[in-house]
Protein backbone atom coordinates (compact mmCIF):
# COMPACT_ATOMS: atom_id res chain seq x y z
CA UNK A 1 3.87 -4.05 -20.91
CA UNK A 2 5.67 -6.68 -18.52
CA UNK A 3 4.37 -8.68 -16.16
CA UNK A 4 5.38 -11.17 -13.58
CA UNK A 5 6.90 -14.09 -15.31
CA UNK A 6 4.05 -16.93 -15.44
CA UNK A 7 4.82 -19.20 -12.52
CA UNK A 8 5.39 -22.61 -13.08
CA UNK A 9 3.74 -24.54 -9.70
CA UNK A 10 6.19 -26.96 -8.36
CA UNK A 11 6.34 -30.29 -6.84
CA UNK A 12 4.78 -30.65 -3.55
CA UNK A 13 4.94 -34.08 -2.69
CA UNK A 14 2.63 -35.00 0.31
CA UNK A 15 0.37 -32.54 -0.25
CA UNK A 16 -2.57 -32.24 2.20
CA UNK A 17 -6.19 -32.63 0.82
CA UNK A 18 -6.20 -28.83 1.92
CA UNK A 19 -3.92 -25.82 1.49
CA UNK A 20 -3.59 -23.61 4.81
CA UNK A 21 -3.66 -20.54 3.52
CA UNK A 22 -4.06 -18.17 0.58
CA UNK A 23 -2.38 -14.68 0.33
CA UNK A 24 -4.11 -12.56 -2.09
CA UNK A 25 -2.75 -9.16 -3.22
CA UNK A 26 -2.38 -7.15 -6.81
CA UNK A 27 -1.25 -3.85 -6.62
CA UNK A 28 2.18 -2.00 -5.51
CA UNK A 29 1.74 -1.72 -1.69
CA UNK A 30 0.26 -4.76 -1.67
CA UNK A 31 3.50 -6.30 -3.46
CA UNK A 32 5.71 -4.58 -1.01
CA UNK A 33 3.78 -5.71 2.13
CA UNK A 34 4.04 -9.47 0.42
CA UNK A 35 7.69 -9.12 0.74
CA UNK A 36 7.29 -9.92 4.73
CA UNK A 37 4.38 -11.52 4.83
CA UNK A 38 4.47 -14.67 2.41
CA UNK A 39 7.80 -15.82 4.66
CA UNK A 40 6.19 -15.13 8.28
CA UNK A 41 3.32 -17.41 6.75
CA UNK A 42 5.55 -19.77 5.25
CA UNK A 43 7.18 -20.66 8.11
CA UNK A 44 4.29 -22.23 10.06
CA UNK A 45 1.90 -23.09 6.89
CA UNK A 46 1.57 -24.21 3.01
CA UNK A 47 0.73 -21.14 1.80
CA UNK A 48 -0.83 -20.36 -1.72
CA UNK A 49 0.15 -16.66 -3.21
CA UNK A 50 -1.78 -15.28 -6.24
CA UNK A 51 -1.34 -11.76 -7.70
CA UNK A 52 -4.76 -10.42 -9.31
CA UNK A 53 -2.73 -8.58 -11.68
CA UNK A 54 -4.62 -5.42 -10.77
CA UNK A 55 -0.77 -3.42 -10.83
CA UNK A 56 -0.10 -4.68 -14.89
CA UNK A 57 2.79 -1.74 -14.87
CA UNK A 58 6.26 -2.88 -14.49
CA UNK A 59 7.50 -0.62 -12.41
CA UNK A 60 4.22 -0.46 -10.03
CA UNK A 61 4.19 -4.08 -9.54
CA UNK A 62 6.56 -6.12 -10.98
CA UNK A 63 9.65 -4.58 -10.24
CA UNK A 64 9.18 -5.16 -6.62
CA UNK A 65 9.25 -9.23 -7.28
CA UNK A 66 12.95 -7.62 -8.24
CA UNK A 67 13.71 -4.92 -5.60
CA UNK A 68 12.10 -6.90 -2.72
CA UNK A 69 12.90 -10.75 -3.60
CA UNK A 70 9.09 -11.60 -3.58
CA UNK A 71 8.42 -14.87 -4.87
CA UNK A 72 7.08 -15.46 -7.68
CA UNK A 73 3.27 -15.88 -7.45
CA UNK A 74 1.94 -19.29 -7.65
CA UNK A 75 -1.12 -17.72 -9.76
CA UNK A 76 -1.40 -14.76 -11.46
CA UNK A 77 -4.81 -14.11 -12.69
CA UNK A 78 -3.22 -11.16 -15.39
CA UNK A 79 -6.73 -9.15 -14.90
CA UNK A 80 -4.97 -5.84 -16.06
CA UNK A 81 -6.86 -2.54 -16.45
CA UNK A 82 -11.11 -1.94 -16.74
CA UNK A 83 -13.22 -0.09 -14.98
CA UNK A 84 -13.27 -0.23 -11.04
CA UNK A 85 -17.03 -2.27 -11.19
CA UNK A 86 -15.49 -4.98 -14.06
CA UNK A 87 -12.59 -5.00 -12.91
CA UNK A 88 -13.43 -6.13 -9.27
CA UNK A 89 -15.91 -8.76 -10.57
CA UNK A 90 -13.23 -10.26 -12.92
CA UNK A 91 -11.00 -10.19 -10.24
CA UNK A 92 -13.67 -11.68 -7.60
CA UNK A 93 -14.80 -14.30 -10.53
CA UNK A 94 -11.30 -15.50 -10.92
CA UNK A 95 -10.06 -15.50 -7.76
CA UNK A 96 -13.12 -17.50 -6.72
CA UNK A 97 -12.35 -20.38 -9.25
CA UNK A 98 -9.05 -20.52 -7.83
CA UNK A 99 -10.10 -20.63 -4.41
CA UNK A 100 -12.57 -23.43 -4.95
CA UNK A 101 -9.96 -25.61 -6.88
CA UNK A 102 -7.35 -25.61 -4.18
CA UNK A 103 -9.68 -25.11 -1.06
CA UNK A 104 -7.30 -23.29 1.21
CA UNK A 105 -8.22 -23.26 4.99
CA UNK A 106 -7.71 -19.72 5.41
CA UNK A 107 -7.66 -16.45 2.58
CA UNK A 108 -5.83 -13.47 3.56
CA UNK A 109 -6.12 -10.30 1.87
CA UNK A 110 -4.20 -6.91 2.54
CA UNK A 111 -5.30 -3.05 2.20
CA UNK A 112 -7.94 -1.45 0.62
CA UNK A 113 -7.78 -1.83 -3.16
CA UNK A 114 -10.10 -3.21 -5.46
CA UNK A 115 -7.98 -6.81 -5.02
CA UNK A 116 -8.73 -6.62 -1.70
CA UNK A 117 -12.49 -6.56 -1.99
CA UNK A 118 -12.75 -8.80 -4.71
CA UNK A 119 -10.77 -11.47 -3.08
CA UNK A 120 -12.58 -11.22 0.22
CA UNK A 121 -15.91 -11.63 -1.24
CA UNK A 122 -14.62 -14.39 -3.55
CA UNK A 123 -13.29 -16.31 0.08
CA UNK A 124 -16.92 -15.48 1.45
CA UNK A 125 -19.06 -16.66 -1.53
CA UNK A 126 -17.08 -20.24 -1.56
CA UNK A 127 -17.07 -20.53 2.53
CA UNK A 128 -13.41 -19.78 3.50
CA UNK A 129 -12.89 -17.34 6.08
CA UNK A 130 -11.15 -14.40 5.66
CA UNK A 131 -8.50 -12.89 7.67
CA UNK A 132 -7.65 -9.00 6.67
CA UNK A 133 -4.56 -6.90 7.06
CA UNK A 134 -4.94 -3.33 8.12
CA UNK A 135 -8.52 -3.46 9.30
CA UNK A 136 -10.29 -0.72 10.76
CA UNK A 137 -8.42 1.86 8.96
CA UNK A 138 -11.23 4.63 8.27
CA UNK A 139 -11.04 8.34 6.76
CA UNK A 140 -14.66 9.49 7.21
CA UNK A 141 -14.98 9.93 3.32
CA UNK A 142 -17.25 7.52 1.95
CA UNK A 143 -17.12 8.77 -1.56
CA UNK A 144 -13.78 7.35 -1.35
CA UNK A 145 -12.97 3.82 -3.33
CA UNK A 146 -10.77 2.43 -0.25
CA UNK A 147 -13.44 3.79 2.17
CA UNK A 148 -16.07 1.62 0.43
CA UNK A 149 -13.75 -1.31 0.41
CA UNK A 150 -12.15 -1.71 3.59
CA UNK A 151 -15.58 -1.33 5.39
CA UNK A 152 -17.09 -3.93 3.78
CA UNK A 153 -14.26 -6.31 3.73
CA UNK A 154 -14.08 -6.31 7.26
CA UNK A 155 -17.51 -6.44 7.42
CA UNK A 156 -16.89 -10.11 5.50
CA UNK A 157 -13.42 -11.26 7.80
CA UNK A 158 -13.39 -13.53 10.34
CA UNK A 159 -10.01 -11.91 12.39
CA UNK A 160 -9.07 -8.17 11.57
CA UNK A 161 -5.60 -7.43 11.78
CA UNK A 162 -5.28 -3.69 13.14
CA UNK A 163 -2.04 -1.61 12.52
CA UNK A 164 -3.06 0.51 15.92
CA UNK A 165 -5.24 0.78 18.67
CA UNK A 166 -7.75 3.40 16.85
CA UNK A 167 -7.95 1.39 13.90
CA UNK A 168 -9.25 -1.41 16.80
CA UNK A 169 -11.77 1.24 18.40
CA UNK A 170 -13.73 1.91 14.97
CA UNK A 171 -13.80 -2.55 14.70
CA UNK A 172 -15.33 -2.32 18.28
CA UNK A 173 -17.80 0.68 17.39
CA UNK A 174 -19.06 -0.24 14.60
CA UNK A 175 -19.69 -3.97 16.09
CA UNK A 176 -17.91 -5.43 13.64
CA UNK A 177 -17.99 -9.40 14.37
CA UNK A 178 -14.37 -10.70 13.42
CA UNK A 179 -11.74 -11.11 15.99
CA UNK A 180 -10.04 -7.90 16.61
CA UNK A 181 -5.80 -8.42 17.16
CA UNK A 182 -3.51 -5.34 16.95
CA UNK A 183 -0.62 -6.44 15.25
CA UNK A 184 0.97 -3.29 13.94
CA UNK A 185 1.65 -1.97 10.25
CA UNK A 186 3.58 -4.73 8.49
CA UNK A 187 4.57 -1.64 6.14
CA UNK A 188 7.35 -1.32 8.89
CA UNK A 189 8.63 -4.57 8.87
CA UNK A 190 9.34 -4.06 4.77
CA UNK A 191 10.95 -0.61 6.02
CA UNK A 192 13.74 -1.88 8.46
CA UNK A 193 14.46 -4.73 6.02
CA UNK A 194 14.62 -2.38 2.75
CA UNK A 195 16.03 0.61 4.05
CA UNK A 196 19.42 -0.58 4.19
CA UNK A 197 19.05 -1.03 0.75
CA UNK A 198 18.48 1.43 -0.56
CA UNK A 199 20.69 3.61 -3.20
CA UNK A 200 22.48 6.40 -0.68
CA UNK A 201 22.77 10.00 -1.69
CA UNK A 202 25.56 9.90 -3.43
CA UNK A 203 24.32 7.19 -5.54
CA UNK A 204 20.81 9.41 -6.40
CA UNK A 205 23.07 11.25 -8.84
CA UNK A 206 19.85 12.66 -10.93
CA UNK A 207 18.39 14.43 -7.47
CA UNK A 208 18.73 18.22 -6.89
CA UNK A 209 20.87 19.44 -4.15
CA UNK A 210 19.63 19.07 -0.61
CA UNK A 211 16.83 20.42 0.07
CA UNK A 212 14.69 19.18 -2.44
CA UNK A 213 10.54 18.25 -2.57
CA UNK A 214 9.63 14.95 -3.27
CA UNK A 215 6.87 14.32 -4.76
CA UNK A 216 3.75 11.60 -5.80
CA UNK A 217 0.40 12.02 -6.21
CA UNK A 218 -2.09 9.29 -7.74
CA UNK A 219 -5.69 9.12 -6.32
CA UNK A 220 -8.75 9.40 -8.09
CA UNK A 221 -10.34 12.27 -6.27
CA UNK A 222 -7.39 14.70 -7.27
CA UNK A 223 -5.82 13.45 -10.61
CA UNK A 224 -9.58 13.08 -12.19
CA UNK A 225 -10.33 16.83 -11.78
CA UNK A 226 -8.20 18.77 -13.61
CA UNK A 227 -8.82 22.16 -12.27
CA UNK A 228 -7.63 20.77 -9.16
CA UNK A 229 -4.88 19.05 -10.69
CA UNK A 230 -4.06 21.68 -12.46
CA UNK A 231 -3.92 24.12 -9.41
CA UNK A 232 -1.68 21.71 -7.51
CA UNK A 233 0.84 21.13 -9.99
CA UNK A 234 1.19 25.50 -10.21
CA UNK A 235 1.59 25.75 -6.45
CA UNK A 236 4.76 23.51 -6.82
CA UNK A 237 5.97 25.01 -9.59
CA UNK A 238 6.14 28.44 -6.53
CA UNK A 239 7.46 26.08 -3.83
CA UNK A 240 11.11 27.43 -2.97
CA UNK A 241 12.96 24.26 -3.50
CA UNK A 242 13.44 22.24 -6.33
CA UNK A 243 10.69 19.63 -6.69
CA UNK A 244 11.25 15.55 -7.54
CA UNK A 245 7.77 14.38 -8.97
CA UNK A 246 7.53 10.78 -9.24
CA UNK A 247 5.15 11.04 -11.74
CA UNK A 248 2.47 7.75 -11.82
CA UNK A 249 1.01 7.04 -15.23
CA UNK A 250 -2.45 7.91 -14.20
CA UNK A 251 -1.34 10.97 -13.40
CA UNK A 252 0.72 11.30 -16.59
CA UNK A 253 -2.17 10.62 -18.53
CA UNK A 254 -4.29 13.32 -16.62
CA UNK A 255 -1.68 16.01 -16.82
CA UNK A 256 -1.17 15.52 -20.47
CA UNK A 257 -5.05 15.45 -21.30
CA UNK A 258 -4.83 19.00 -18.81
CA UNK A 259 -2.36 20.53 -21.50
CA UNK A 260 0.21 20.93 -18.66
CA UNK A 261 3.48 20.78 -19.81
CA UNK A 262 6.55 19.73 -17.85
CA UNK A 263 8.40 22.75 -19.41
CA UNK A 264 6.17 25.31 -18.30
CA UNK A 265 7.22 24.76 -14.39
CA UNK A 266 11.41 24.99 -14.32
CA UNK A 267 11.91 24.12 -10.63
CA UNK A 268 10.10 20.41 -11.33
CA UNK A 269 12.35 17.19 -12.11
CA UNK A 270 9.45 14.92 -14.02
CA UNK A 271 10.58 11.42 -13.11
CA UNK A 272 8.64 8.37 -14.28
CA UNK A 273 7.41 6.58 -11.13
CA UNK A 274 10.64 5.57 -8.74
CA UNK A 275 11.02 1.68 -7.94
CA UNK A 276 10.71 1.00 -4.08
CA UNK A 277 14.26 1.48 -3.30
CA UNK A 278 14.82 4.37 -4.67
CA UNK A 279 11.91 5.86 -3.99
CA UNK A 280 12.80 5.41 0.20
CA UNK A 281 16.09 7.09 -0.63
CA UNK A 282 14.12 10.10 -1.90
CA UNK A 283 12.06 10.03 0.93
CA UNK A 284 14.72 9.62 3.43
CA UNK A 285 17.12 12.82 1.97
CA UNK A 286 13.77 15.49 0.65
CA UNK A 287 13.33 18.23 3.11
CA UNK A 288 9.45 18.03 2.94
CA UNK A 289 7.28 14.97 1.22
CA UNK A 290 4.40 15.73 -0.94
CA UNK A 291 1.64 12.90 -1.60
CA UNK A 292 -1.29 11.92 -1.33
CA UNK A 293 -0.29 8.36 -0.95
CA UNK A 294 -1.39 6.62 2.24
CA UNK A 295 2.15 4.36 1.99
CA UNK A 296 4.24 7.17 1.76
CA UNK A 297 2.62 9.05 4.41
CA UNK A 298 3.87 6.52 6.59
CA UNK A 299 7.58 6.13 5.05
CA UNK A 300 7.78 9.94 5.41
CA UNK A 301 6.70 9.29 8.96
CA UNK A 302 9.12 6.82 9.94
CA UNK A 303 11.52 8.34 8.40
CA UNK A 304 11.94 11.34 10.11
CA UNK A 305 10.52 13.40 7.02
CA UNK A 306 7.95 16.36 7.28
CA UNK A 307 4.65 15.23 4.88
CA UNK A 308 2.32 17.39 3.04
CA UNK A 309 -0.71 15.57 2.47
CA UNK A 310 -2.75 16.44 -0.28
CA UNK A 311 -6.35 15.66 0.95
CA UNK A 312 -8.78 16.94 3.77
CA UNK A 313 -8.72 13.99 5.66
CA UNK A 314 -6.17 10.45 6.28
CA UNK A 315 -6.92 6.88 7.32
CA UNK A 316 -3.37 7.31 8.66
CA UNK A 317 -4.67 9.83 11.83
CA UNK A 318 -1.85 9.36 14.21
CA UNK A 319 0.44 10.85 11.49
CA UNK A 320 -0.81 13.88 11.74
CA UNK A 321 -2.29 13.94 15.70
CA UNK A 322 1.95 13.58 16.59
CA UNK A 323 2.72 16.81 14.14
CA UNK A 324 4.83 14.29 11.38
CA UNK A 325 2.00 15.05 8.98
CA UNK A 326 0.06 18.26 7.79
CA UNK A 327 -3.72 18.04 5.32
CA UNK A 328 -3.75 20.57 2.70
CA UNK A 329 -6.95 20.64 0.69
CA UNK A 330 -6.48 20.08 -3.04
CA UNK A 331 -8.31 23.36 -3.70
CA UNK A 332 -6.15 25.13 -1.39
CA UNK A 333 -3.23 24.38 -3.14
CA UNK A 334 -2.20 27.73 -4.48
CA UNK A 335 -2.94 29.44 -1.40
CA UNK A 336 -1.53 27.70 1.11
CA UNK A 337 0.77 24.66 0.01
CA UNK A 338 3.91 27.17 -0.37
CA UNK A 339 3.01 28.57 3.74
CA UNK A 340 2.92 24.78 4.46
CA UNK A 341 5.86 23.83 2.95
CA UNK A 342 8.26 26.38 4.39
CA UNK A 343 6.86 26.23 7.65
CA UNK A 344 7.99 22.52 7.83
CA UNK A 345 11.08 22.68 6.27
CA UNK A 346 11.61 25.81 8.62
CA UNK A 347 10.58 24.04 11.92
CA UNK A 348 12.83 21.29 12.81
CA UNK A 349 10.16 18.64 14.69
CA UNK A 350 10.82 15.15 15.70
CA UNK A 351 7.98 12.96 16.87
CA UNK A 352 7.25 9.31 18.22
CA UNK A 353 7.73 6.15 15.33
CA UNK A 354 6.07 3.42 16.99
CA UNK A 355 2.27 4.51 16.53
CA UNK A 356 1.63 1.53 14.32
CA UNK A 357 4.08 -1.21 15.80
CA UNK A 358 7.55 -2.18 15.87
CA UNK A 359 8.58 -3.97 12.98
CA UNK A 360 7.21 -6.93 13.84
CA UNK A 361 3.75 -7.10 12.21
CA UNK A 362 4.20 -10.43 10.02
CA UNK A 363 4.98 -12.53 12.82
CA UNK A 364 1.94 -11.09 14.63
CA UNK A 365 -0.47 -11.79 11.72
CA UNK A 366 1.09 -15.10 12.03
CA UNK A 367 0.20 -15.44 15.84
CA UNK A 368 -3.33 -14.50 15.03
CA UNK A 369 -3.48 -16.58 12.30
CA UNK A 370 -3.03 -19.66 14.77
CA UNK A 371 -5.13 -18.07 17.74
CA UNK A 372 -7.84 -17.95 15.24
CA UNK A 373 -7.61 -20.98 13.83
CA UNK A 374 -6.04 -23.66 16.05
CA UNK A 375 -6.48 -26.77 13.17
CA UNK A 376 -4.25 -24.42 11.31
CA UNK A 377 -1.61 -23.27 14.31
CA UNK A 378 -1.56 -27.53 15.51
CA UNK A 379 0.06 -28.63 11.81
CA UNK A 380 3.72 -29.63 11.63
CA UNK A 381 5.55 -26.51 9.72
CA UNK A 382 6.35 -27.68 6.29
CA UNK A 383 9.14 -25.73 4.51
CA UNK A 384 7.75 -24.57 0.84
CA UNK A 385 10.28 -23.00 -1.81
């Protein structure tokens, strides 16, 4: 198991009684969405970064420090794996002491994830106010993990940071009492800075032929059920391309304790899970995109590539409302997921790319950041390494 390297804190002479702000984050996306935020921060403020260590996996978490140039965290709380409950209150407990040792100004926190709840309550419970980044996303399935979390943390934050106007209407109706900015999806601003990055097709030497499935699938409510598992991973073994599954240890684990075997489906590549980079370049070249993966609903969708959502409903609504994006129901799988799938592939579409901002996200969270909090926006910039 690796792990970000253990930061060593440097120097910072003249330091202020207070930090400015604190970035908190601990899983994959959250990693990824670090990569633009931490410098659109660090231009204006001191800014504090710690990793919860919820992502222990190398190639979930810390091989975007690598692919992305993230800098090194200044504390990494190494919480690893536990159950959800312990794992957020280990997460919460920690982050808390950190909090009240260094006494930032403001705590921001990003997504949906257990990191992201446990870090906003930690902020809340010491009396710094929290600012969080894609607020107001909703999916209308409470049973849901991120459903629970991202109400309540915005239920806790002080400015919510909306990647579109819809996400803005659910703040307003549920009378949520945080200042409410649309700023876009900074998931966009990582895309037009990665993208030309990434590995091009002749480089992807172990992908099929165009066309070609990609593939990833992760969550909870499908991987954990293995009849349903089970009756996805048959209806891709009958899709008519070849498939590229990016295959996420959870999911690893679940289809070996399901007795499927990799064997048994010949038109499936079994990759272990892609890093970032590569990953967009399988995006970018598949003829249809398989997930149930709220990030790489919207790479698809930027992207130009058809999606096949594996779930009855999305946080992610204007995907699907501008045709980029089509829900298939887990337990529909076998009937309907090869239909789907041609049909897409079949029916050339092209939509609108700007449903959740322009690329310019970070420096709007930035601009909030100092609308908010004007003691914060009035202090000289200070350049931090």
């Amino acid at each position: 198991m690796v792990r970000p390297p253990r930061p060593q804190r440097p120097s910072r002479p003249h330091r202020p009684s207070r930090l400015d702000v604190a970035l908190c984050y601990g899983t994959r996306p959250q990693v990824i969405k670090a990569a633009q935020l931490i410098p659109a921060l660090r231009e204006r403020w001191r800014v504090l970064t710690v990793d919860t260590g919820q992502h222990y996996d190398f190639d979930l978490n810390g091989g975007l420090y690598q692919d992305l140039g993230v800098p090194t965290p200044d504390v990494f709380l190494d919480v690893g794996p536990a159950h959800p409950v312990e794992q957020t209150a280990r997460m919460a407990a920690a982050c808390a002491q950190v909090l009240l040792a260094q006494r930032p100004r403001m705590v921001v926190v990003v997504g949906d994830t257990n990191s992201t709840l446990a870090c906003a309550l930690a902020a809340a419970q010491v009396g710094i106010p929290v600012t969080h980044v894609e607020a107001g996303l909703r999916s209308g399935q409470q049973e849901m993990a991120e459903e629970r979390n991202r109400i309540a943390v915005d239920g806790l934050s002080r400015i919510l940071c909306a990647p579109s106007a819809a996400a803005a209407d659910n703040l307003h109706r549920e009378s949520m009492t945080g200042q409410v900015v649309i700023t876009g999806d900074v998931s966009r601003d990582v895309l037009e800075h990665a993208l030309p990055l990434a590995p091009s097709r002749d480089q992807l030497g172990e992908l099929p032929p165009h066309p070609y499935a990609f593939v990833t699938l992760h969550r909870a409510e499908l991987v954990d059920h293995p009849a349903l598992l089970a009756g996805v991973v048959r209806a891709l073994g009958q899709l008519p391309v070849p498939v590229v599954f990016s295959v996420h240890p959870r999911t690893r684990r679940a289809l070996e304790a399901a007795g499927i075997e990799a064997a048994s489906l010949p038109n499936v590549q079994w990759h272990t899970p892609f890093r970032y980079l590569t990953g967009l370049a399988a995006i970018r070249d598949a003829a249809v995109v398989i997930t149930d993966s709220g990030g790489v609903q919207r790479e698809a969708y930027w992207m130009g590539t058809p999606c096949l959502t594996m779930r009855t409903t999305t946080e992610w609504h204007e995907t699907v409302a501008c045709g980029a994006n089509t829900l298939v129901a887990p337990q529909d799988a076998e009937a309907s997921l090869t239909q789907q799938g041609t049909r897409v592939m079949r029916d050339a579409t092209t939509w609108s790319r700007d449903a959740y901002g322009n690329g310019t996200t970070a420096a709007r969270i930035a601009d909030a950041l100092s609308a908010a909090r004007p003691e914060i926006g009035r202090r000289e910039r200070v350049t931090v390494p």
